[in-house]
Structures are given as structure tokens and as C-alpha cells.
PDB file of N, CA and C in Angstrom:
ATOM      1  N   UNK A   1      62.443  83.497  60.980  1.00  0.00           N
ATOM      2  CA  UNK A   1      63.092  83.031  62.179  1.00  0.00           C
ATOM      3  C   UNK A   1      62.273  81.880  62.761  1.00  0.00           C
ATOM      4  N   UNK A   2      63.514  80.446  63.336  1.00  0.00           N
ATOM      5  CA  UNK A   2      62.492  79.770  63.912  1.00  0.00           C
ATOM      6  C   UNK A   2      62.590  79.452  65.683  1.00  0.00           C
ATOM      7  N   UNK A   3      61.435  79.548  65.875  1.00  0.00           N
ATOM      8  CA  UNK A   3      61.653  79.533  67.848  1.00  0.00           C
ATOM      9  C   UNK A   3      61.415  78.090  67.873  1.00  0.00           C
ATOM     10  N   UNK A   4      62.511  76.943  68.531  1.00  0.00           N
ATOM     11  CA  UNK A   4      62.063  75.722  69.142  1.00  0.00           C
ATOM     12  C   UNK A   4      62.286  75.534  70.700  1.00  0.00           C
ATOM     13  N   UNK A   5      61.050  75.087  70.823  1.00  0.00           N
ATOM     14  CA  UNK A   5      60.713  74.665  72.371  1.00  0.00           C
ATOM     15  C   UNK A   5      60.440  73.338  72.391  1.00  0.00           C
ATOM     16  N   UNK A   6      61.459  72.909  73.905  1.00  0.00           N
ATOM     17  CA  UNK A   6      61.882  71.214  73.719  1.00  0.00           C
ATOM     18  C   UNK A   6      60.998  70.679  74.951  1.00  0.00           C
ATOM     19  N   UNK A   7      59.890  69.820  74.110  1.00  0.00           N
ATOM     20  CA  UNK A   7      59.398  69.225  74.912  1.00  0.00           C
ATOM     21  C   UNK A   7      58.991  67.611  74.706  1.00  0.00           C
ATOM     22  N   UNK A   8      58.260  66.764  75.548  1.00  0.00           N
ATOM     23  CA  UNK A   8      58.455  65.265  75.253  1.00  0.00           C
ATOM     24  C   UNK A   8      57.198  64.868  73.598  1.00  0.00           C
ATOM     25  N   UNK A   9      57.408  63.850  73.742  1.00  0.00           N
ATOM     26  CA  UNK A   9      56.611  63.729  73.064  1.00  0.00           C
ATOM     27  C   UNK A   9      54.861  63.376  73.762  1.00  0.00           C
ATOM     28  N   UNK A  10      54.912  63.436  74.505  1.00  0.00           N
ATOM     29  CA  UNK A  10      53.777  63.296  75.611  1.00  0.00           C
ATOM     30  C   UNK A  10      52.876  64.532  75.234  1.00  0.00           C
ATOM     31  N   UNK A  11      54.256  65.715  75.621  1.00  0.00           N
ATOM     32  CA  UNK A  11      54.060  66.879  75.968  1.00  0.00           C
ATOM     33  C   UNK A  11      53.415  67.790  74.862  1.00  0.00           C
ATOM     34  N   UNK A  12      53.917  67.471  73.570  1.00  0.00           N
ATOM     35  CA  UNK A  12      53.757  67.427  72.766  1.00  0.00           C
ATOM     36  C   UNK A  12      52.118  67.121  72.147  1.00  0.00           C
ATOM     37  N   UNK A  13      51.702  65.910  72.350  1.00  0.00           N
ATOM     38  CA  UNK A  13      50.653  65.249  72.437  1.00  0.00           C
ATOM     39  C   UNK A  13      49.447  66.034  73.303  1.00  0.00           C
ATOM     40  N   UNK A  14      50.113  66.552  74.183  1.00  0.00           N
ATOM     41  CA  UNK A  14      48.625  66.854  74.989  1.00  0.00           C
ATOM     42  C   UNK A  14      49.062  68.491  74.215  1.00  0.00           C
ATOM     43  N   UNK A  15      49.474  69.151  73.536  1.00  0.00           N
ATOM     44  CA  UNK A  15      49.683  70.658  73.473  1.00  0.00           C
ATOM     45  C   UNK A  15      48.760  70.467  72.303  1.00  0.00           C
ATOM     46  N   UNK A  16      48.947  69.435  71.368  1.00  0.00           N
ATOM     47  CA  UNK A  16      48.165  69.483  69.617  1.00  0.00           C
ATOM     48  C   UNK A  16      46.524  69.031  70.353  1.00  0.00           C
ATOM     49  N   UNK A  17      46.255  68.454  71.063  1.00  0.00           N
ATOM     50  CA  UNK A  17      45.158  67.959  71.665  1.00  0.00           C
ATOM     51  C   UNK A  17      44.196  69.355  72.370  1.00  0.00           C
ATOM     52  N   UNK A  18      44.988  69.994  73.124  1.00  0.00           N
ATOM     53  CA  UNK A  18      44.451  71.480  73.786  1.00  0.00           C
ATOM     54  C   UNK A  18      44.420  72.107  72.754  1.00  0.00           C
ATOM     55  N   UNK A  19      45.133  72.473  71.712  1.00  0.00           N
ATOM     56  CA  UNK A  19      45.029  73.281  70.531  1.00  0.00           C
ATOM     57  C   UNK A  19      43.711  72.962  69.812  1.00  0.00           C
ATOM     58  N   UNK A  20      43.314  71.843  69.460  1.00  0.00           N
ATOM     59  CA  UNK A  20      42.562  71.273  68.542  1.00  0.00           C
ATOM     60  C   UNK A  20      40.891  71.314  69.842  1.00  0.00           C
ATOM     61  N   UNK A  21      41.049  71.315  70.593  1.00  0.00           N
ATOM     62  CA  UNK A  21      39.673  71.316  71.669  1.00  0.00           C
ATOM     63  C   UNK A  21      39.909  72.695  71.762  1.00  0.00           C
ATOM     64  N   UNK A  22      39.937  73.531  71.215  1.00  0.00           N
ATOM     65  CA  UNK A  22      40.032  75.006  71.875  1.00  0.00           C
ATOM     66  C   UNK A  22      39.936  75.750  70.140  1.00  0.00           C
ATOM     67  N   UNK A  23      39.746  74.880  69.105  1.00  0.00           N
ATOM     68  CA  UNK A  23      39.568  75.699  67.478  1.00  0.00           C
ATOM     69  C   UNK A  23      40.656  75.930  66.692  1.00  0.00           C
ATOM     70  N   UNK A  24      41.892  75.855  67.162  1.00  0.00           N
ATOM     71  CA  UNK A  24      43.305  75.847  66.656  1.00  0.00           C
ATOM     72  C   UNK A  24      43.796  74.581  65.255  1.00  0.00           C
ATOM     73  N   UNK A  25      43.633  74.980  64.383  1.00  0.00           N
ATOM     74  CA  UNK A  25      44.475  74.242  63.367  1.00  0.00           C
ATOM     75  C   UNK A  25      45.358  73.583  63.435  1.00  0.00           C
ATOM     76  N   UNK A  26      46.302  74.373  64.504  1.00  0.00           N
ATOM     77  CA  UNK A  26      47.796  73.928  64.565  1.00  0.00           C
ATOM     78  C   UNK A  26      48.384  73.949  65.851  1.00  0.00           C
ATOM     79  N   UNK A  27      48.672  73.246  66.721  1.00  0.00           N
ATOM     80  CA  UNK A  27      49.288  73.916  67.763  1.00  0.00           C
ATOM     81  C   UNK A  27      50.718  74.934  67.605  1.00  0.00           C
ATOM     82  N   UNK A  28      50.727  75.148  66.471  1.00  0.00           N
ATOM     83  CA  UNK A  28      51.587  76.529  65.875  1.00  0.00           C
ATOM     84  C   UNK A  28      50.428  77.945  66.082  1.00  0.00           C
ATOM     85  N   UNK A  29      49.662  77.398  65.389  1.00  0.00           N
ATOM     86  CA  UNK A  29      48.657  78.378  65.619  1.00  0.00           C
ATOM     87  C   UNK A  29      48.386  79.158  67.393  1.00  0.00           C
ATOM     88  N   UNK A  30      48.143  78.000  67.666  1.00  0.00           N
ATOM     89  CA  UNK A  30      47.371  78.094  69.099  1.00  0.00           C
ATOM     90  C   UNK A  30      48.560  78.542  69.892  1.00  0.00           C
ATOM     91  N   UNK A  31      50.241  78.201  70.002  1.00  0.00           N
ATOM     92  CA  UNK A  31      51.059  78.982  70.623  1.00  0.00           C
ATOM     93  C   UNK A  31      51.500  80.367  70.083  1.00  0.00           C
ATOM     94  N   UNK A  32      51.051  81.059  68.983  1.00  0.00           N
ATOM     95  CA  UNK A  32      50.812  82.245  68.624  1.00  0.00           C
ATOM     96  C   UNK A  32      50.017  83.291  68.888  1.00  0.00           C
ATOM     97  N   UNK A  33      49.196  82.496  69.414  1.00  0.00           N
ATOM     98  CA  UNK A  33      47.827  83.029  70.075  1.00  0.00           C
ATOM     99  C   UNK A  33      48.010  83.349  71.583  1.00  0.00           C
ATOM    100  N   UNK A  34      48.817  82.121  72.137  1.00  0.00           N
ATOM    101  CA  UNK A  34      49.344  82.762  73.369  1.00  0.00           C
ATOM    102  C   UNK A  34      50.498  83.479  73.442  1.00  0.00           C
ATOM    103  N   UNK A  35      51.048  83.628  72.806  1.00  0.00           N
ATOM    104  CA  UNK A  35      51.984  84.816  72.298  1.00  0.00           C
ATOM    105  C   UNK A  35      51.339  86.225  72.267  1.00  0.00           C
ATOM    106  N   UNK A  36      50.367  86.029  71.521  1.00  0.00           N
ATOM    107  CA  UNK A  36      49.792  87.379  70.989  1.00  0.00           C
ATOM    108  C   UNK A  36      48.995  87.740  72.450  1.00  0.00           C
ATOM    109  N   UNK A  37      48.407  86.777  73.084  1.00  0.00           N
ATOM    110  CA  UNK A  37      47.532  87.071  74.339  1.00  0.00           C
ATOM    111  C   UNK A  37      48.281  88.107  75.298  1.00  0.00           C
ATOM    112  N   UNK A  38      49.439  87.173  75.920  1.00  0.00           N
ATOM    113  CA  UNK A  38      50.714  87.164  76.745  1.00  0.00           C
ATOM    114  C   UNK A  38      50.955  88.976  76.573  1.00  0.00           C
ATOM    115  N   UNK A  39      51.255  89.557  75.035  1.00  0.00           N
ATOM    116  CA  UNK A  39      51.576  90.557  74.853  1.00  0.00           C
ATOM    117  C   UNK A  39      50.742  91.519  74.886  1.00  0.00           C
ATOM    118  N   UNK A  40      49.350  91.281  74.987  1.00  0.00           N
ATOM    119  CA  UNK A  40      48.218  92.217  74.948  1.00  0.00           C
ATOM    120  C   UNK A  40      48.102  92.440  76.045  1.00  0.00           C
ATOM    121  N   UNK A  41      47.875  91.543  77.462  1.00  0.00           N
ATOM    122  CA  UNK A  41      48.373  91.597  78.870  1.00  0.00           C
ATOM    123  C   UNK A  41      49.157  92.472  79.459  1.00  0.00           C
ATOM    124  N   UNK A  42      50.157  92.557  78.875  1.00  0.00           N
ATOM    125  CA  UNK A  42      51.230  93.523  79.285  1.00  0.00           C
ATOM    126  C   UNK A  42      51.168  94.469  78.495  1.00  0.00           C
ATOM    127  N   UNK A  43      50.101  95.172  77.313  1.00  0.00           N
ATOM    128  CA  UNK A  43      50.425  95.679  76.854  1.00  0.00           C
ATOM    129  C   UNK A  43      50.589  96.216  75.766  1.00  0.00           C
ATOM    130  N   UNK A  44      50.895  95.136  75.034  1.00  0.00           N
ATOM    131  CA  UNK A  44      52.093  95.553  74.167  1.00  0.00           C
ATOM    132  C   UNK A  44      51.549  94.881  72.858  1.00  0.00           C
ATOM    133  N   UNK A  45      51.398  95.758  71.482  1.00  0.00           N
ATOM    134  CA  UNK A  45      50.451  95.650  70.085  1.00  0.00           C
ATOM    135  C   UNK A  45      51.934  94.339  69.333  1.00  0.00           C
ATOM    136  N   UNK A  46      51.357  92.657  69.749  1.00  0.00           N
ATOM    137  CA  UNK A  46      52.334  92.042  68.675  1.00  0.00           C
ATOM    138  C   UNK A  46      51.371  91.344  67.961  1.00  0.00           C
ATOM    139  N   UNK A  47      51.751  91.081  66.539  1.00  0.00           N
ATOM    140  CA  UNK A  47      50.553  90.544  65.290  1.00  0.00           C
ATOM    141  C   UNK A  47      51.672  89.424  65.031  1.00  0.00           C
ATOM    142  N   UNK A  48      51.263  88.215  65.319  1.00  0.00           N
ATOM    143  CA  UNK A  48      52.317  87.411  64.456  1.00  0.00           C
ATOM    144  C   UNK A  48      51.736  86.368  63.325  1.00  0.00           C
ATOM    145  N   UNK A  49      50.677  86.515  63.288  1.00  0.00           N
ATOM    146  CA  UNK A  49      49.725  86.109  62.006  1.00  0.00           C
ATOM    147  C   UNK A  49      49.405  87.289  61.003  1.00  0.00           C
ATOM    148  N   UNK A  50      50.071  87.264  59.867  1.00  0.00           N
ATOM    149  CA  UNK A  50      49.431  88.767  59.165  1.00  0.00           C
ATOM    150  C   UNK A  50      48.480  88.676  58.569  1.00  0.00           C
ATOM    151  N   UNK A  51      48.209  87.233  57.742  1.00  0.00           N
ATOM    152  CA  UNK A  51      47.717  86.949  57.044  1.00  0.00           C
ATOM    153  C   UNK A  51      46.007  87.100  57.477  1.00  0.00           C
ATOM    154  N   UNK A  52      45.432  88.069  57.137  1.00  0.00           N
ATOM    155  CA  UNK A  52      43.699  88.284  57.850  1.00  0.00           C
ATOM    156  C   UNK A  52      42.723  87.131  57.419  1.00  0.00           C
ATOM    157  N   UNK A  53      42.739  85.989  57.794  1.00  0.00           N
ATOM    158  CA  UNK A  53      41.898  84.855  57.406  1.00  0.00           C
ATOM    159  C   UNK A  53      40.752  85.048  58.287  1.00  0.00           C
ATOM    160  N   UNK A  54      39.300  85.524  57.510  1.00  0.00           N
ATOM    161  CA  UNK A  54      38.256  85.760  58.381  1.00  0.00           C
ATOM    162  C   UNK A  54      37.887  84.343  58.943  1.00  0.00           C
ATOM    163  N   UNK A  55      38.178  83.372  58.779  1.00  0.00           N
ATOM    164  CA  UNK A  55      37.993  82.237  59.864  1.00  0.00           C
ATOM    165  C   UNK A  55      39.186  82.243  61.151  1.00  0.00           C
ATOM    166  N   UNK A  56      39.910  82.546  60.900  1.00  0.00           N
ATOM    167  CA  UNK A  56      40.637  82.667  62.212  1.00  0.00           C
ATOM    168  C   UNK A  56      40.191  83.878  63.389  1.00  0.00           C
ATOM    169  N   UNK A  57      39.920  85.171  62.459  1.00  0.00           N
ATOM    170  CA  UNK A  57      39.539  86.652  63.347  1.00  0.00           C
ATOM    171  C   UNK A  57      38.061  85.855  63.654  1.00  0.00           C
ATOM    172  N   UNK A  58      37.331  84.829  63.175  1.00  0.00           N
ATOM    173  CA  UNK A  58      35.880  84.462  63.941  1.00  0.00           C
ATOM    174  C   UNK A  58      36.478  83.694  64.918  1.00  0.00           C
ATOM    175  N   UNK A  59      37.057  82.633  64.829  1.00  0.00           N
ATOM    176  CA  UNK A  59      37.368  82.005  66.239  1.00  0.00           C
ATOM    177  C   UNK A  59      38.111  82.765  67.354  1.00  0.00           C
ATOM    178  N   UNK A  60      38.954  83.812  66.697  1.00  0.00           N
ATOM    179  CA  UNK A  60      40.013  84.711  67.568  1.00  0.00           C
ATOM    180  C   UNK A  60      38.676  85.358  68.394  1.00  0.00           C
ATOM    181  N   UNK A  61      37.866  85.913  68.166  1.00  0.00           N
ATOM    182  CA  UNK A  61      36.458  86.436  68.790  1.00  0.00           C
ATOM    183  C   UNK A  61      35.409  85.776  69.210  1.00  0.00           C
ATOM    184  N   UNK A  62      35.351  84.399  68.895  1.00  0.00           N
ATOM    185  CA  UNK A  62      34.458  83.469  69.470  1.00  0.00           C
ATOM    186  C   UNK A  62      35.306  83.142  71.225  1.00  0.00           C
ATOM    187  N   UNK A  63      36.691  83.351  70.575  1.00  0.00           N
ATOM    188  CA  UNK A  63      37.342  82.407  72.041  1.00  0.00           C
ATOM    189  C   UNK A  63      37.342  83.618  73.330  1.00  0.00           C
ATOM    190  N   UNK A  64      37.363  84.725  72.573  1.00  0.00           N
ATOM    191  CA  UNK A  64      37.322  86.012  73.528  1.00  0.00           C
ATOM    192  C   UNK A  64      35.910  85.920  73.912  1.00  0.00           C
ATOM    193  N   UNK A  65      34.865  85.645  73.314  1.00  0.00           N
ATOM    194  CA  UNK A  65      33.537  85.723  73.896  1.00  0.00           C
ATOM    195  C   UNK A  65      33.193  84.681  75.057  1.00  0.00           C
ATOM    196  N   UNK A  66      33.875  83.089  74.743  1.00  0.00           N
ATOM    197  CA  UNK A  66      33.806  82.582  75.423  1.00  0.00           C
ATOM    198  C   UNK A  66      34.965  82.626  76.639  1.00  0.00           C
ATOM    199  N   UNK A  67      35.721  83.114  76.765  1.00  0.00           N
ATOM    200  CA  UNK A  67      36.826  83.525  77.751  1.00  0.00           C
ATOM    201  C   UNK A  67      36.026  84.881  78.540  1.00  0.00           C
ATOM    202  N   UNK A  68      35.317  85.387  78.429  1.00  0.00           N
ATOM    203  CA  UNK A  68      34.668  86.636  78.789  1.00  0.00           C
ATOM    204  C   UNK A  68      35.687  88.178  78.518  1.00  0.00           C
ATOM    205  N   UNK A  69      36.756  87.919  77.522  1.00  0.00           N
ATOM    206  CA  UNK A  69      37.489  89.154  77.102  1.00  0.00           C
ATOM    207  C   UNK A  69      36.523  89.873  76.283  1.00  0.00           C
ATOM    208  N   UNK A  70      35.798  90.459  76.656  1.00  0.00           N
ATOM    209  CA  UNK A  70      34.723  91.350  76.105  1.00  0.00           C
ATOM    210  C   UNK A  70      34.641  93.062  76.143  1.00  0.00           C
ATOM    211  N   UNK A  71      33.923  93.904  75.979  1.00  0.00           N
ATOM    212  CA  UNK A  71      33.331  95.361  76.040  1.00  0.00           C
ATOM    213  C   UNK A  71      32.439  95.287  76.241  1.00  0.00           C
ATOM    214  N   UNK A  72      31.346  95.751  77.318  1.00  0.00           N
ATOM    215  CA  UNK A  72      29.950  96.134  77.032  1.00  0.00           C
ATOM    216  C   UNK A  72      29.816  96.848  75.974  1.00  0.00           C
ATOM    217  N   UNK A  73      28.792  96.596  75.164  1.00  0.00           N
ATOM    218  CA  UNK A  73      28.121  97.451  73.908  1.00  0.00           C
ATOM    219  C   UNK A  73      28.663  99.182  74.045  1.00  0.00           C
ATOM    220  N   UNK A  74      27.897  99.523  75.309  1.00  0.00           N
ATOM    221  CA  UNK A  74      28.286 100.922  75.502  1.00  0.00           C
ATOM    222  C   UNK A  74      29.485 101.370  75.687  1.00  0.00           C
ATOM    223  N   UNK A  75      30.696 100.841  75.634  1.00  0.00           N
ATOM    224  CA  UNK A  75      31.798 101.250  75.453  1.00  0.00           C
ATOM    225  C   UNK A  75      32.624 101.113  74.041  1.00  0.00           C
ATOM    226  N   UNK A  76      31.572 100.834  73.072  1.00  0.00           N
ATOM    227  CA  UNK A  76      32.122 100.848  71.731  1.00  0.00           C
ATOM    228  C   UNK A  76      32.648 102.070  71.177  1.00  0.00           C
ATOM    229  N   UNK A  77      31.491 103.373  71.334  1.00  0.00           N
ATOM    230  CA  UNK A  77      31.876 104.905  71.042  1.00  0.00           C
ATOM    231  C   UNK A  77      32.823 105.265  71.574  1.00  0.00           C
ATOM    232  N   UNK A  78      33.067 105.115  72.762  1.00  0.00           N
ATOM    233  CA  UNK A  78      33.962 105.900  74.013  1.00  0.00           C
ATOM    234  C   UNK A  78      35.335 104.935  73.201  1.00  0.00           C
ATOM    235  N   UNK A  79      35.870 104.600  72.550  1.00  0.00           N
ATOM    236  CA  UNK A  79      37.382 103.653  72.155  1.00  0.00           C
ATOM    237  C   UNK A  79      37.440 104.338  71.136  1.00  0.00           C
TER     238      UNK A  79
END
């Protein structure tokens, strides 16, 4: 399935630009990511990358480290 979202070409421009300053390959990538964020927020378990590329799960955890989406250590056992 494909989702299109209509925006300028400006708009466009600054979305591949934020993608690419933030570790994103693709700004496909990087609006998947806020997809996947969006749904963790509320909640709710969505995977829309299946494919387990350990360079992506390092940046997916670099960006959480630097975003401060973290655990203290001591709440590793207790999960």
C-alpha cells in the first residue's frame, strides 16, 4: 500500500534536509519513524520497518538517547 502526502516542493526540501540532519537515509525512513513514534505515544505496538538492519536499531537508539527516551539502568529487571 502506498500513503501520499501533498506537499510543495519547498516542503519537501526542508523534510529530506531534517531527515538527513537527524541520521535518516530517506525521508521515507524518517516519516516511519514518526509513525512508529506517534504510535508508541499512544500506545500502540506498530513496526513498519521489518527488515532488522542493525544500523538502523543503532541510530533508532542513538536518537532515543539523544531525545532523552531512556530507562534508568535499574529498571531493566523490573520490565
Amino acid at each position: 500500500m502506498t500513503i501520499e502526502i501533498e506537499v510543495t516542493p519547498e516542503q519537501r526540501q526542508r523534510i529530506e534536509l531534517l531527515a538527513q540532519q537527524l541520521g535518516f537515509e530517506t525521508s521515507v525512513d524518517y516519516v516511519r519513524s514518526l509513525i512508529e513514534s506517534d504510535a508508541k505515544a499512544h500506545g500502540q505496538d506498530l513496526v513498519l520497518n521489518d527488515d532488522d538492519d542493525p544500523i538502523e536499531g543503532f541510530r533508532e537508539g542513538w536518537r532515543d538517547a539523544m531525545t532523552g527516551n531512556t530507562y534508568p539502568v535499574s529498571t531493566l529487571w523490573d520490565m
